[in-house]
Protein backbone atom coordinates (compact mmCIF):
# COMPACT_ATOMS: atom_id res chain seq x y z
CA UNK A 1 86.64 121.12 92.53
CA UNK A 2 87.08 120.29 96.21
CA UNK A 3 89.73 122.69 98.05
CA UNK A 4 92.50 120.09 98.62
CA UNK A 5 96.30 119.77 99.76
CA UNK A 6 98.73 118.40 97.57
CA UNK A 7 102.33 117.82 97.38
CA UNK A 8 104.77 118.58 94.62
CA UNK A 9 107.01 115.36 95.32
CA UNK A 10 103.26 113.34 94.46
CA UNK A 11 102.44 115.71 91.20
CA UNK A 12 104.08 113.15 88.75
CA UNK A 13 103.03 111.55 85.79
CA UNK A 14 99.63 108.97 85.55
CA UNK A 15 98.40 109.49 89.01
CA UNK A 16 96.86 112.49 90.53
CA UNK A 17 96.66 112.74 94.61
CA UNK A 18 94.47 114.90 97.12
CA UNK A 19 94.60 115.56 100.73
CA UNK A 20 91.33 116.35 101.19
CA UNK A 21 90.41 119.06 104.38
CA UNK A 22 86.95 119.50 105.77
CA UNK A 23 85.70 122.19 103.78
CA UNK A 24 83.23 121.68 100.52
CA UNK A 25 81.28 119.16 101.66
CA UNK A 26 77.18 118.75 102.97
CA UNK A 27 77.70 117.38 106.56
CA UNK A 28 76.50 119.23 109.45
CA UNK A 29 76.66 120.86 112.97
CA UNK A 30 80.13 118.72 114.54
CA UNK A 31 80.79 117.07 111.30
CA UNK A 32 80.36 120.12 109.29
CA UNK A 33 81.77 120.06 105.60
CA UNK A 34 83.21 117.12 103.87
CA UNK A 35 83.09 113.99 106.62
CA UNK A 36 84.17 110.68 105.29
CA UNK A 37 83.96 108.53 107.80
CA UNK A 38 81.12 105.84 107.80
CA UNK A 39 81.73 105.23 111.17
CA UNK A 40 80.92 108.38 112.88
CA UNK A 41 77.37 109.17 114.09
CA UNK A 42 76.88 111.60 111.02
CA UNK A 43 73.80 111.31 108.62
CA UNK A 44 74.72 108.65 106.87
CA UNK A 45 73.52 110.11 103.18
CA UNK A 46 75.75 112.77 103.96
CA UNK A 47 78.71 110.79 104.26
CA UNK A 48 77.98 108.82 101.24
CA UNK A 49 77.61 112.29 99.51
CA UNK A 50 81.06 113.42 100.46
CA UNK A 51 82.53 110.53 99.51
CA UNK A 52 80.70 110.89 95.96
CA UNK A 53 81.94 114.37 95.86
CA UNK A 54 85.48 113.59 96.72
CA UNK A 55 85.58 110.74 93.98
CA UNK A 56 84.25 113.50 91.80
CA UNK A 57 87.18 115.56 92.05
CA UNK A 58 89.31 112.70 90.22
CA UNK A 59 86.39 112.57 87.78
CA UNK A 60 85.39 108.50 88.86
CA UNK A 61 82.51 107.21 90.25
CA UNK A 62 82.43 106.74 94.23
CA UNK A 63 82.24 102.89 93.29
CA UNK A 64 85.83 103.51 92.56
CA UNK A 65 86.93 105.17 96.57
CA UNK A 66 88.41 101.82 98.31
CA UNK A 67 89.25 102.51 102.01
CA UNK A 68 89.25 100.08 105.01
CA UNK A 69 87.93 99.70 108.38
CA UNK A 70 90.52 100.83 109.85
CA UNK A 71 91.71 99.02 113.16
CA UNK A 72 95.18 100.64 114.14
CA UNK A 73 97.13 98.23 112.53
CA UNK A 74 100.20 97.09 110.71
CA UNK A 75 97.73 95.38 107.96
CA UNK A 76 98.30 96.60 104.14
CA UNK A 77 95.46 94.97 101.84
CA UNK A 78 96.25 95.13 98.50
CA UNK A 79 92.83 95.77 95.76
CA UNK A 80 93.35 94.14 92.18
CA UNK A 81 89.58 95.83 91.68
CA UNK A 82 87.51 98.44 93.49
CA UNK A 83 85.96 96.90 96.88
CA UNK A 84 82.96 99.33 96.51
CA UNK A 85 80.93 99.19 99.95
CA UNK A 86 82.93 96.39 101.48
CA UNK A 87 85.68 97.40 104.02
CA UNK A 88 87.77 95.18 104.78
CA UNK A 89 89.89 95.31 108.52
CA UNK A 90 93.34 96.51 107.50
CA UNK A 91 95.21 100.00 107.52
CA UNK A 92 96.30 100.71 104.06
CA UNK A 93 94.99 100.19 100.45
CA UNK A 94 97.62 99.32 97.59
CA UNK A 95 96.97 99.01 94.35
CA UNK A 96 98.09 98.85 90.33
CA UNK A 97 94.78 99.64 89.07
CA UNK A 98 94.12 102.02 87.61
CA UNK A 99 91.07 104.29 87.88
CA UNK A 100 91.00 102.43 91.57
CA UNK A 101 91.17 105.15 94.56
CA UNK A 102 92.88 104.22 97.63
CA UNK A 103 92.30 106.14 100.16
CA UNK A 104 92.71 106.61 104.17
CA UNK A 105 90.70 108.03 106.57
CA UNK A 106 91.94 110.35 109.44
CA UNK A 107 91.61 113.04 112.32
CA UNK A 108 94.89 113.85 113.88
CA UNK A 109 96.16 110.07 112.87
CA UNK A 110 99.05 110.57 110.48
CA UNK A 111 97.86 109.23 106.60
CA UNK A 112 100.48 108.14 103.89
CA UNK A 113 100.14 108.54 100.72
CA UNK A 114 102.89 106.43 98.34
CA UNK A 115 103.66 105.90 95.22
CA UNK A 116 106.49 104.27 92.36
CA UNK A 117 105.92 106.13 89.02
CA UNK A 118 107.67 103.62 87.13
CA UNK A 119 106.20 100.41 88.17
CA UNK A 120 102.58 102.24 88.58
CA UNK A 121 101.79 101.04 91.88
CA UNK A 122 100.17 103.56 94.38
CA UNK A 123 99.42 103.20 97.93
CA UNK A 124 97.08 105.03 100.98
CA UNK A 125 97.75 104.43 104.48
CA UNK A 126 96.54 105.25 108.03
CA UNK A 127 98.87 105.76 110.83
CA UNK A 128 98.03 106.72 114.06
CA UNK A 129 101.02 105.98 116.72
CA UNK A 130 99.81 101.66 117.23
CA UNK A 131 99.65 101.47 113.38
CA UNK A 132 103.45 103.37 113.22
CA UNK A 133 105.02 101.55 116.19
CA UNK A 134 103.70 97.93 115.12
CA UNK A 135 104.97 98.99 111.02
CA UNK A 136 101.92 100.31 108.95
CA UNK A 137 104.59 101.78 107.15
CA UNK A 138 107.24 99.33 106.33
CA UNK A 139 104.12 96.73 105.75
CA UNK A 140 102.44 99.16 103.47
CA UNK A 141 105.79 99.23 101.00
CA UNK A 142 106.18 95.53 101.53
CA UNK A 143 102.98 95.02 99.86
CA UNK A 144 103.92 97.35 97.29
CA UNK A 145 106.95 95.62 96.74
CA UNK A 146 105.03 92.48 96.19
CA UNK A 147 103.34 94.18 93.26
CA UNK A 148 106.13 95.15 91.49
CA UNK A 149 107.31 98.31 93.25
CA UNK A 150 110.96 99.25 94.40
CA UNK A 151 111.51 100.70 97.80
CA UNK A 152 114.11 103.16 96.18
CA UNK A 153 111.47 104.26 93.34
CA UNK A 154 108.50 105.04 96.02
CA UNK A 155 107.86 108.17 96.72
CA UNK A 156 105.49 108.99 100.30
CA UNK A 157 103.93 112.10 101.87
CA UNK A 158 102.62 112.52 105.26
CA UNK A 159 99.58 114.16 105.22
CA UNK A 160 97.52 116.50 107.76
CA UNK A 161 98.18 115.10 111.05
CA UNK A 162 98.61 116.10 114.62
CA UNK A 163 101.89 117.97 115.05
CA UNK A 164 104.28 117.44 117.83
CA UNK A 165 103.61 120.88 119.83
CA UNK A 166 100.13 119.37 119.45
CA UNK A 167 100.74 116.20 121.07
CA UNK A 168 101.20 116.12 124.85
CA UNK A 169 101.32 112.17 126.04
CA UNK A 170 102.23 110.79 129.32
CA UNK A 171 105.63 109.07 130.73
CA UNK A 172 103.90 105.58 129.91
CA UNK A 173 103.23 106.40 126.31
CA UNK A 174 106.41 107.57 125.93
CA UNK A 175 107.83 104.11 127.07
CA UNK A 176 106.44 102.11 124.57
CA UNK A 177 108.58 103.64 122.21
CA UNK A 178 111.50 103.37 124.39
CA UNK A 179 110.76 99.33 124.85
CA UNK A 180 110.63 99.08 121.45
CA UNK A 181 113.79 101.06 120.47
CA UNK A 182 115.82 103.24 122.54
CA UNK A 183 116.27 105.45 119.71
CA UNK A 184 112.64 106.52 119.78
CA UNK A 185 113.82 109.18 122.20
CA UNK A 186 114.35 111.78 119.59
CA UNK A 187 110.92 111.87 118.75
CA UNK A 188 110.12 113.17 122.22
CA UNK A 189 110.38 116.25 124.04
CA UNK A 190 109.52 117.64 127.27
CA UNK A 191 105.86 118.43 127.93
CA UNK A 192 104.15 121.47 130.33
CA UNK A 193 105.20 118.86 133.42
CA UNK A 194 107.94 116.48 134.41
CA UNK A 195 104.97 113.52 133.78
CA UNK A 196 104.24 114.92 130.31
CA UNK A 197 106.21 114.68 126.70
CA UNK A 198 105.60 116.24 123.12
CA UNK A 199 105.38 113.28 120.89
CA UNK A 200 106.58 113.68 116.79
CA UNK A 201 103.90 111.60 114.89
CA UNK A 202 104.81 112.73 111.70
CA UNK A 203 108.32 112.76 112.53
CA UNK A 204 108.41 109.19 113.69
CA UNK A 205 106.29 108.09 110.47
CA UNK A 206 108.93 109.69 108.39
CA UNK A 207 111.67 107.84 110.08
CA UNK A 208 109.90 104.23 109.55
CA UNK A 209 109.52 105.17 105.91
CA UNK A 210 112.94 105.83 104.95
CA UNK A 211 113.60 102.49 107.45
CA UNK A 212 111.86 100.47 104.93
CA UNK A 213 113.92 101.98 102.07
CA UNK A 214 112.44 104.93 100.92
CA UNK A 215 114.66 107.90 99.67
CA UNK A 216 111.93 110.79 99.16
CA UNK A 217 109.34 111.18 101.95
CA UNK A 218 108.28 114.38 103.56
CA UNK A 219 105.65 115.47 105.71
CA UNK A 220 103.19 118.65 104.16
CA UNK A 221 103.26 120.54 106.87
CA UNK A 222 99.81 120.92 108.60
CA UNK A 223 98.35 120.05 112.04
CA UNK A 224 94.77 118.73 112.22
CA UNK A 225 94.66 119.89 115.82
CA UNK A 226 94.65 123.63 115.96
CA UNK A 227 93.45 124.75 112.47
CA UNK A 228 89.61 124.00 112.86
CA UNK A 229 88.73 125.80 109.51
CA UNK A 230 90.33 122.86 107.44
CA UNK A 231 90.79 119.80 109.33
CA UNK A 232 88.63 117.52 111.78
CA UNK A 233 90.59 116.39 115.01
CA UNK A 234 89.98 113.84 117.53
CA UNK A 235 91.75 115.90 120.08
CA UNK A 236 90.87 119.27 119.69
CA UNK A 237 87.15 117.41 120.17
CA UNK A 238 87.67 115.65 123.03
CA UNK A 239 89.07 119.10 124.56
CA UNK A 240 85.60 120.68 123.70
CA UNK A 241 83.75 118.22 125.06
CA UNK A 242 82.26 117.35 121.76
CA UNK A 243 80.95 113.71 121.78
CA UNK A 244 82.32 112.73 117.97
CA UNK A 245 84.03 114.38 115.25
CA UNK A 246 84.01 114.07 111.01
CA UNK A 247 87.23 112.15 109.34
CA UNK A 248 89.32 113.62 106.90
CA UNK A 249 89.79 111.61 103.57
CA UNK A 250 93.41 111.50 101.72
CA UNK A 251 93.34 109.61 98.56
CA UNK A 252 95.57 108.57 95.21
CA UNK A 253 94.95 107.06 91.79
CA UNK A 254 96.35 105.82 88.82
CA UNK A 255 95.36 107.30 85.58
């Protein structure tokens, strides 16, 4: 079994969850350990290996691991049946099959796992800050909803992402959120300079899922960015001058 990170408020009845980290799988060199992303520059056999041995830990065949190209959107595709190879442009996977894994793909990005127990509809999502600003969340339980779910029943974790001490972003970044919604201001503190702020990913994520309804939602706890040993991150790359870096996978199933 692949080290993973899972959350007790997920650990309920007919579905099993994993937030996967790095670690236990064949890539190499930048990418080293369990890299799921087919678009990276990684060996692509090693990739496809990974992603068999992270279907493996839910005991299905890597036929059955459905993720998306993801395009930092507010798109939720919904999969009556396993899309295999084919990934389609959207954000987050939702689906009432079971033995069909969702999953989401990220490196500092926050993902989302979701799911209603009682209607049996699970749910993975990507959400970096375009996805969360435009409403990858809200869009991701709206789809859910359309199967059968009820906001009030769904239960959603944020997984491994970048943490706000993590997160410096300039003034204009920060005004985005302003335009949007004035409120947005809590999820921003001040950076190292006047022209710099602290931005709450995970925070802000949380807040648009309880927006949309949800009553249980909380974040696990760990920041891609400064734990190397477990997580890929975009940023902590970029700051090493590295010219890539692996994606993390974070998955759910019915069962």
């Amino acid at each position: 079994m692949l080290p993973v990170l899972t959350s007790s408020l997920l650990d309920l009845p007919g579905l099993r969850h994993a937030f996967f980290t790095r670690q236990g799988g064949v890539s190499q060199g930048i990418y080293a350990g369990l890299n799921v992303g087919q678009g990276s520059g990684d060996r692509p056999e090693d990739v496809a290996e990974n992603r068999r041995l992270a279907s493996d830990h839910f005991g299905l065949p890597v036929a059955a691991l459905s993720t998306a190209y993801q395009i930092h959107s507010s798109k939720a595709l919904i999969a009556d049946a396993s899309w295999g190879t084919v990934r389609p442009e959207g954000d987050a996977v939702v689906t009432a099959t079971p033995g069909l894994i969702c999953g989401a793909l990220a490196a500092d990005c926050a993902p989302i796992l979701l799911a209603d127990p009682n209607a049996r509809i699970v749910a993975a999502a990507h959400a970096g800050w375009k996805g969360a600003l435009s409403g990858i969340a809200e869009a991701t339980v709206e789809a859910m909803v359309q199967k059968g779910a009820r906001p009030e029943h769904i239960v959603a974790v944020v997984g491994p992402c970048i943490s706000q001490d993590s997160y410096e972003v300039g003034l204009e970044f920060e005004a985005r959120f302003l335009a949007d919604e004035h409120a947005n201001a809590a999820f921003f503190k001040p950076g190292e300079s006047p022209e710099k702020r602290y931005f709450d990913l995970p925070g802000f994520v949380l807040a648009r899922l309880q927006r949309a309804g949800l009553e249980s939602c909380a974040w696990i706890g760990a920041d891609t960015c400064t734990d190397a040993q477990r997580f890929y991150s975009n940023r902590r790359a970029f700051r090493r001058g590295e010219p890539d870096f692996g994606r993390l996978l974070s998955a759910i199933t019915l069962v």
